[in-house]
N, C-alpha and C. Protein backbone atom coordinates (compact mmCIF):
# COMPACT_ATOMS: atom_id res chain seq x y z
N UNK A 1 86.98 9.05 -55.69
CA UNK A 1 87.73 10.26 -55.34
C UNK A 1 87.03 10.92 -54.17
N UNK A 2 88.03 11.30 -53.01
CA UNK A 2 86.88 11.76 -52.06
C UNK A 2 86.98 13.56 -52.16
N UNK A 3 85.93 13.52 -51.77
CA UNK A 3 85.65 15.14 -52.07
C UNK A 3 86.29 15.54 -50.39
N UNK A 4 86.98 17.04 -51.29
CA UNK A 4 87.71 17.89 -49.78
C UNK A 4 88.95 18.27 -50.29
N UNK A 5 89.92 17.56 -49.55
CA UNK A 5 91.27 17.84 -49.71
C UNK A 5 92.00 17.11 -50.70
N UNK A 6 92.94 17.11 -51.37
CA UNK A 6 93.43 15.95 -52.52
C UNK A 6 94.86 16.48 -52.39
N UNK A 7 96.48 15.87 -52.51
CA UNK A 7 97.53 16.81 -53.25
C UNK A 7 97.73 15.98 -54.49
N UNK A 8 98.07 17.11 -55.23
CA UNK A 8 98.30 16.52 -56.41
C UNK A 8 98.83 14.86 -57.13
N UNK A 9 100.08 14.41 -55.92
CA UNK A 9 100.53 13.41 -55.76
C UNK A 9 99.98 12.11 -55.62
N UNK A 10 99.09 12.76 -55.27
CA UNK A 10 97.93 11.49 -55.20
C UNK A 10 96.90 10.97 -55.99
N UNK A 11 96.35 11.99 -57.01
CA UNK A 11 96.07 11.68 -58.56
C UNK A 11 96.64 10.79 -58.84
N UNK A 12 96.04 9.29 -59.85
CA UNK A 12 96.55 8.50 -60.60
C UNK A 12 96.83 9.27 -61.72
N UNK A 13 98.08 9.31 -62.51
CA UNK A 13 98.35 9.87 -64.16
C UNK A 13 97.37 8.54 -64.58
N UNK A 14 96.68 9.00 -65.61
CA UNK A 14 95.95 8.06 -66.96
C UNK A 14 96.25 8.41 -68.25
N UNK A 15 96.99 7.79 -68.75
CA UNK A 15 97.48 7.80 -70.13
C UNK A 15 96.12 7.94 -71.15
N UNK A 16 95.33 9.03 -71.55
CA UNK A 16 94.59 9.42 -72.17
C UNK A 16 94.21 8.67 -73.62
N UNK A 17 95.43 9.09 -74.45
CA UNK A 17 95.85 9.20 -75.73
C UNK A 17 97.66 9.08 -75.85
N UNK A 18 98.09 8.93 -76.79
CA UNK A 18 99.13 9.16 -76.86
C UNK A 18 99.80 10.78 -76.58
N UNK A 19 100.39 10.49 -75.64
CA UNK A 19 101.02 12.02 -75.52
C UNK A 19 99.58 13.13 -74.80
N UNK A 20 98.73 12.61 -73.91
CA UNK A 20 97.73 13.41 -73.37
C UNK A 20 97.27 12.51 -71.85
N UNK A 21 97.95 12.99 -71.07
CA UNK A 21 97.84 12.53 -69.72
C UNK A 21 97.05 12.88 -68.91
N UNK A 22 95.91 12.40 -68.08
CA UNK A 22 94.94 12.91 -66.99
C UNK A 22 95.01 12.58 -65.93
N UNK A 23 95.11 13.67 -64.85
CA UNK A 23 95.01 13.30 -63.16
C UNK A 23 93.69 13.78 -63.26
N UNK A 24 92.79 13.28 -62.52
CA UNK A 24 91.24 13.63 -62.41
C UNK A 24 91.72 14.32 -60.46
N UNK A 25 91.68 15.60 -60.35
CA UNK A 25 92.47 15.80 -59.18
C UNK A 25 91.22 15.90 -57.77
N UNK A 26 89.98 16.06 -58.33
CA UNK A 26 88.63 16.26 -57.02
C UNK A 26 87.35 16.06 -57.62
N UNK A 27 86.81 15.89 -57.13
CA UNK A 27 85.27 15.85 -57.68
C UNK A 27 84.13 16.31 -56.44
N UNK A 28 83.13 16.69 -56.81
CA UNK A 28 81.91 17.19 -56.08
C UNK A 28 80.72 16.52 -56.30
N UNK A 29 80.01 17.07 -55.69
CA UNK A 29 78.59 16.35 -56.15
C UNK A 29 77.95 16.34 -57.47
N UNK A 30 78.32 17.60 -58.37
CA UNK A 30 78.18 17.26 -59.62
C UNK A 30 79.51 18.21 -60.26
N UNK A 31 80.68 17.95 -60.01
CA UNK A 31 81.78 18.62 -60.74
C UNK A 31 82.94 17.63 -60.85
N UNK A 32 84.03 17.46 -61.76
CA UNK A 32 84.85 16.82 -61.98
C UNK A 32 85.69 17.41 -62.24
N UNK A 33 87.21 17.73 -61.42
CA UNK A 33 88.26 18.73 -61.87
C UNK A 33 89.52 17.77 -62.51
N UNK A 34 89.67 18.09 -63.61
CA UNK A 34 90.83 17.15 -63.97
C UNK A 34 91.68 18.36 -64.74
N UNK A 35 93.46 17.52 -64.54
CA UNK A 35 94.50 18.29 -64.83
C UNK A 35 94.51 17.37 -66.24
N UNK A 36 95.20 18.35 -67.30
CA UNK A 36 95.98 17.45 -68.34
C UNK A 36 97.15 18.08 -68.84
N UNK A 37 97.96 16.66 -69.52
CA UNK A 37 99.52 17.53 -69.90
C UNK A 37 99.30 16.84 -70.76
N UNK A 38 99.70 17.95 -72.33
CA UNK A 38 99.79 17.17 -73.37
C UNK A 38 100.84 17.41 -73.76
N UNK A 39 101.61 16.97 -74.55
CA UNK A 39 102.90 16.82 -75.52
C UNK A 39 102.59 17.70 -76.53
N UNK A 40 103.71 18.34 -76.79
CA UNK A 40 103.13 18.82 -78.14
C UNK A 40 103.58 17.64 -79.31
N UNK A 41 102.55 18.45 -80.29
CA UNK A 41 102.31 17.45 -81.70
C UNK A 41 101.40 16.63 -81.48
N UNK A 42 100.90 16.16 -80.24
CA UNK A 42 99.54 15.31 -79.84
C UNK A 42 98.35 16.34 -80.07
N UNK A 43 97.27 15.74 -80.20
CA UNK A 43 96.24 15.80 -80.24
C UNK A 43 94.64 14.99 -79.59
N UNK A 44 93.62 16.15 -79.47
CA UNK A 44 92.11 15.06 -78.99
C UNK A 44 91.33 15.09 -80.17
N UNK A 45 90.97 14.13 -80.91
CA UNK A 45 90.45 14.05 -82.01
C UNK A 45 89.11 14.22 -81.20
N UNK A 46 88.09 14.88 -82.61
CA UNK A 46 86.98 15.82 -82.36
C UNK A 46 85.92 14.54 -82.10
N UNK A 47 85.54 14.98 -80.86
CA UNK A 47 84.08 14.50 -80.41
C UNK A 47 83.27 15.01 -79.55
N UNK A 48 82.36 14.43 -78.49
CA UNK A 48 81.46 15.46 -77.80
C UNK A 48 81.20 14.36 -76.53
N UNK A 49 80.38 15.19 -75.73
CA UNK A 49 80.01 14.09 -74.73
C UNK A 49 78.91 14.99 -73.93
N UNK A 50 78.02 14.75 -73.14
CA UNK A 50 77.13 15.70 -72.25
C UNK A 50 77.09 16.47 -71.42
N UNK A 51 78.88 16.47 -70.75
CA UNK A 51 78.75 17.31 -69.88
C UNK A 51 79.26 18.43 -70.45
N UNK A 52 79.25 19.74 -69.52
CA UNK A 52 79.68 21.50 -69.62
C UNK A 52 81.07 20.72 -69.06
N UNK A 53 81.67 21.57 -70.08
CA UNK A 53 83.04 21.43 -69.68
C UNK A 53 83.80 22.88 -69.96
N UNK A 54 84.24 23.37 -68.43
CA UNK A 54 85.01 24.69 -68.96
C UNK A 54 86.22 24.49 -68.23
N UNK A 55 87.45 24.97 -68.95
CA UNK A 55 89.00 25.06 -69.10
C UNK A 55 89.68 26.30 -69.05
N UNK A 56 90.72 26.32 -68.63
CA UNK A 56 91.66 27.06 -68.38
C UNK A 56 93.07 26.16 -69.03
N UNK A 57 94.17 27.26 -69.66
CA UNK A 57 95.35 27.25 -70.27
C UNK A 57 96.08 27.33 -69.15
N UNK A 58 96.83 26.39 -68.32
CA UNK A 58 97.61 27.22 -67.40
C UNK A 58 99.29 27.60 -67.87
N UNK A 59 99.39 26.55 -68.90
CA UNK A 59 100.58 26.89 -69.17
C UNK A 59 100.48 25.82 -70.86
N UNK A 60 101.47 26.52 -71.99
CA UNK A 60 101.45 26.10 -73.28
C UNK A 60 100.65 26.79 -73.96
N UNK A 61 100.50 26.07 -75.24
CA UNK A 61 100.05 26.78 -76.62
C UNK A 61 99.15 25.33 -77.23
N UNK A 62 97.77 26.06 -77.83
CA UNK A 62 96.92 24.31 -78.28
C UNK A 62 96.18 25.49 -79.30
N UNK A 63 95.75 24.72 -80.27
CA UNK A 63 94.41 25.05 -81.10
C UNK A 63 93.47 24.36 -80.74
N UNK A 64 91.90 25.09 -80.51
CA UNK A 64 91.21 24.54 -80.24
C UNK A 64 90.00 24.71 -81.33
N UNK A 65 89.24 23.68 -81.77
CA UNK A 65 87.79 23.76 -82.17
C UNK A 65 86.98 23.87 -81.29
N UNK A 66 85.62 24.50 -81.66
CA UNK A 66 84.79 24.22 -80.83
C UNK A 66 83.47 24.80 -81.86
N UNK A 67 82.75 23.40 -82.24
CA UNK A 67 82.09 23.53 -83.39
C UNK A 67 83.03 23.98 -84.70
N UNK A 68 82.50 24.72 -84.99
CA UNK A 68 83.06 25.37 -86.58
C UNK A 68 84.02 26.39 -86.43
N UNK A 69 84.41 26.67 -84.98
CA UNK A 69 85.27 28.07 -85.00
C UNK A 69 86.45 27.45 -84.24
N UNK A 70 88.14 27.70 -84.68
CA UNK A 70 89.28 27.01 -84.51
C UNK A 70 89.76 28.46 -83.77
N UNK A 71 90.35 28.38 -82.42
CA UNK A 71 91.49 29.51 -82.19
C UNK A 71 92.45 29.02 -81.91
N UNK A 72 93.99 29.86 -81.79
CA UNK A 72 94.85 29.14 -80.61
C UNK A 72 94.74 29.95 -79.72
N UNK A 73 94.89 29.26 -78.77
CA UNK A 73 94.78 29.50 -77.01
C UNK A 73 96.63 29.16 -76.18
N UNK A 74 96.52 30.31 -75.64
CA UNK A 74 97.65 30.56 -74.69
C UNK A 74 97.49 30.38 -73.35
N UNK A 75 98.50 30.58 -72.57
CA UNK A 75 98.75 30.58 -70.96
C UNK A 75 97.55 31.64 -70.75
N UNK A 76 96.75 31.36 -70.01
CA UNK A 76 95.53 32.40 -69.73
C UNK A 76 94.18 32.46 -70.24
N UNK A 77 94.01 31.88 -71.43
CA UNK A 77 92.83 31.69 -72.08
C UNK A 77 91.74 30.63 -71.11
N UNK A 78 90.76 30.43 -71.52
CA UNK A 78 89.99 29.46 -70.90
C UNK A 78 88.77 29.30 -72.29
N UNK A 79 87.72 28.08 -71.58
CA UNK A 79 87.02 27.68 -72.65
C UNK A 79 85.28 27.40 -71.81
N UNK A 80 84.89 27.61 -72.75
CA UNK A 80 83.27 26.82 -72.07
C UNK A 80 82.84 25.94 -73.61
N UNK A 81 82.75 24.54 -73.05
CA UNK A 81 81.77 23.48 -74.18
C UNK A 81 80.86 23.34 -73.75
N UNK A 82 79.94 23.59 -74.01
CA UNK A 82 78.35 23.04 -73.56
C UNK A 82 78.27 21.54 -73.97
N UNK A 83 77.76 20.55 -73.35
CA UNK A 83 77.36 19.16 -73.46
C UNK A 83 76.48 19.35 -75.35
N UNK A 84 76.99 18.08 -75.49
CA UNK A 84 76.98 18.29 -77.09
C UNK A 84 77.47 18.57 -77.86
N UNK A 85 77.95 19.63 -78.13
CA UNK A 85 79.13 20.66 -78.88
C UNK A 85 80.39 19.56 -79.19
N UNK A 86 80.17 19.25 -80.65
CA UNK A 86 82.11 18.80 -80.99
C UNK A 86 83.18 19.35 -80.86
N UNK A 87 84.16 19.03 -80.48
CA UNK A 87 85.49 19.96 -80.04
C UNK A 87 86.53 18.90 -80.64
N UNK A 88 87.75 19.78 -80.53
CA UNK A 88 88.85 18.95 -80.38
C UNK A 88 90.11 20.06 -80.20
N UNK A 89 91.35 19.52 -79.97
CA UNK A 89 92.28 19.80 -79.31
C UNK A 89 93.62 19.59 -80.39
N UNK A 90 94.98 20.23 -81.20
CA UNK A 90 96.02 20.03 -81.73
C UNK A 90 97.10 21.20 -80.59
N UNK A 91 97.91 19.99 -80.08
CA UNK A 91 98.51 20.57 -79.50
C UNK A 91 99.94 21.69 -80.21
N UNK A 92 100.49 22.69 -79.44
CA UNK A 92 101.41 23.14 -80.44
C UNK A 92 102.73 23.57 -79.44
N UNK A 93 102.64 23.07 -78.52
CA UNK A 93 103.86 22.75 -77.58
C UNK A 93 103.45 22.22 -75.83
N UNK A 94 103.93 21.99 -75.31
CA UNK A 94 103.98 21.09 -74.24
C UNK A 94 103.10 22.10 -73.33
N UNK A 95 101.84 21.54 -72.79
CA UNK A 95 100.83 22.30 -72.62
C UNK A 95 100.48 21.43 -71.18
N UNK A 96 99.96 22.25 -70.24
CA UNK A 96 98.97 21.62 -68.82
C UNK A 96 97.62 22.65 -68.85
N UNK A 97 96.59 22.10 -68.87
CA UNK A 97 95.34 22.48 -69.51
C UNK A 97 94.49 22.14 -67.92
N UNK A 98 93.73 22.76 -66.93
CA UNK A 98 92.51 22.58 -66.27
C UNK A 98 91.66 22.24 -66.70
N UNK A 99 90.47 21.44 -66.73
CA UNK A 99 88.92 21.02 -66.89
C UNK A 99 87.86 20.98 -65.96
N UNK A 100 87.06 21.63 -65.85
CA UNK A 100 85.92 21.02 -65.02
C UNK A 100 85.02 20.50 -65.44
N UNK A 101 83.93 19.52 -65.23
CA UNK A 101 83.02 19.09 -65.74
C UNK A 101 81.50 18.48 -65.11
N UNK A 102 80.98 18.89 -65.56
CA UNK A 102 79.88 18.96 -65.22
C UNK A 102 78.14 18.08 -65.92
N UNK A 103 77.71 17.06 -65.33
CA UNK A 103 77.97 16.84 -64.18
C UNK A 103 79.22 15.73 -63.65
N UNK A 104 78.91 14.94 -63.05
CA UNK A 104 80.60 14.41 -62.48
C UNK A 104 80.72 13.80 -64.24
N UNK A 105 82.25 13.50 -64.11
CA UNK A 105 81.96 12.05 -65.81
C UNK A 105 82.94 11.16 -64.69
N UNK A 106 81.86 9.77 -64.55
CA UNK A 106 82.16 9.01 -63.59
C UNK A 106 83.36 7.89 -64.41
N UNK A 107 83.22 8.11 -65.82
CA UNK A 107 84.64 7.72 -66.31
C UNK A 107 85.75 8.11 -65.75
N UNK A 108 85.95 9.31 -65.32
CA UNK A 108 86.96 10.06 -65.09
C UNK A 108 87.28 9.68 -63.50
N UNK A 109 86.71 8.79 -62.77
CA UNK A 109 86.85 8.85 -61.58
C UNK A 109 88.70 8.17 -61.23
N UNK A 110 88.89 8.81 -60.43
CA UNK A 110 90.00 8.07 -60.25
C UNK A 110 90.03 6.51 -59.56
N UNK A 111 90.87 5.64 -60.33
CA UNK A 111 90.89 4.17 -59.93
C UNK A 111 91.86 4.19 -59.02
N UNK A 112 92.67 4.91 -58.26
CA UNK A 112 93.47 4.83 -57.24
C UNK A 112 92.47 5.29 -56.05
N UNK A 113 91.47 6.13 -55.95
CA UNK A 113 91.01 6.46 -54.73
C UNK A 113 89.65 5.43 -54.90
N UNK A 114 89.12 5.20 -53.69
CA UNK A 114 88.03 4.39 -53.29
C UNK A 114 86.65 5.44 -53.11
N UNK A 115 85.73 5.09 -53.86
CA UNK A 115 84.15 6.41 -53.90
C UNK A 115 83.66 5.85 -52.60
């Protein structure tokens, strides 16, 4: 993914999960911005991984864990996971969710652009 300019259009969609789609839309030297659209009734079953990952709701309705404490989150909410921390995601209607992450997750790189 080259760092700078990107339009959206140019994100590969990656079929996540069932019903949880990712454009990984820029990345930095240590940041990874990815879009997601989930379906509602889908879900991210609870796990963890190392990087800080903080989110924004841009549009929809999700419950979120994060550790031991469950909210739902609306158009406007946002999130911070610290690397480590179990989470997970039940969606509760057709939702597009922001991520950043930190540092890059070179999983996430996009296979349509050339590093």
């Amino acid at each position: 993914m080259p760092n700078g300019l990107t339009k959206n259009d140019e994100a590969t969609p990656i079929d996540m999960l069932p019903g949880v789609v990712r454009r990984t839309l820029n990345e930095g030297a240590h940041t990874t911005l990815c879009e997601l659209h989930l379906a509602k009734g889908s879900s991210i079953p609870p796990h963890t991984h190392p990087h800080e990952q903080t989110g924004y709701l841009a549009r929809g309705r999700f419950r979120f864990r994060l550790g031991d404490r469950w909210m739902e989150m609306t158009a406007g909410d946002s999130w911070c996971v610290p690397g480590g921390v179990e989470h997970e995601v039940d969606v509760l209607e057709d939702t597009v969710a922001i991520d950043v992450f930190s540092p890059v997750r070179e999983e996430y790189r996009d296979p349509g652009h050339i590093v």
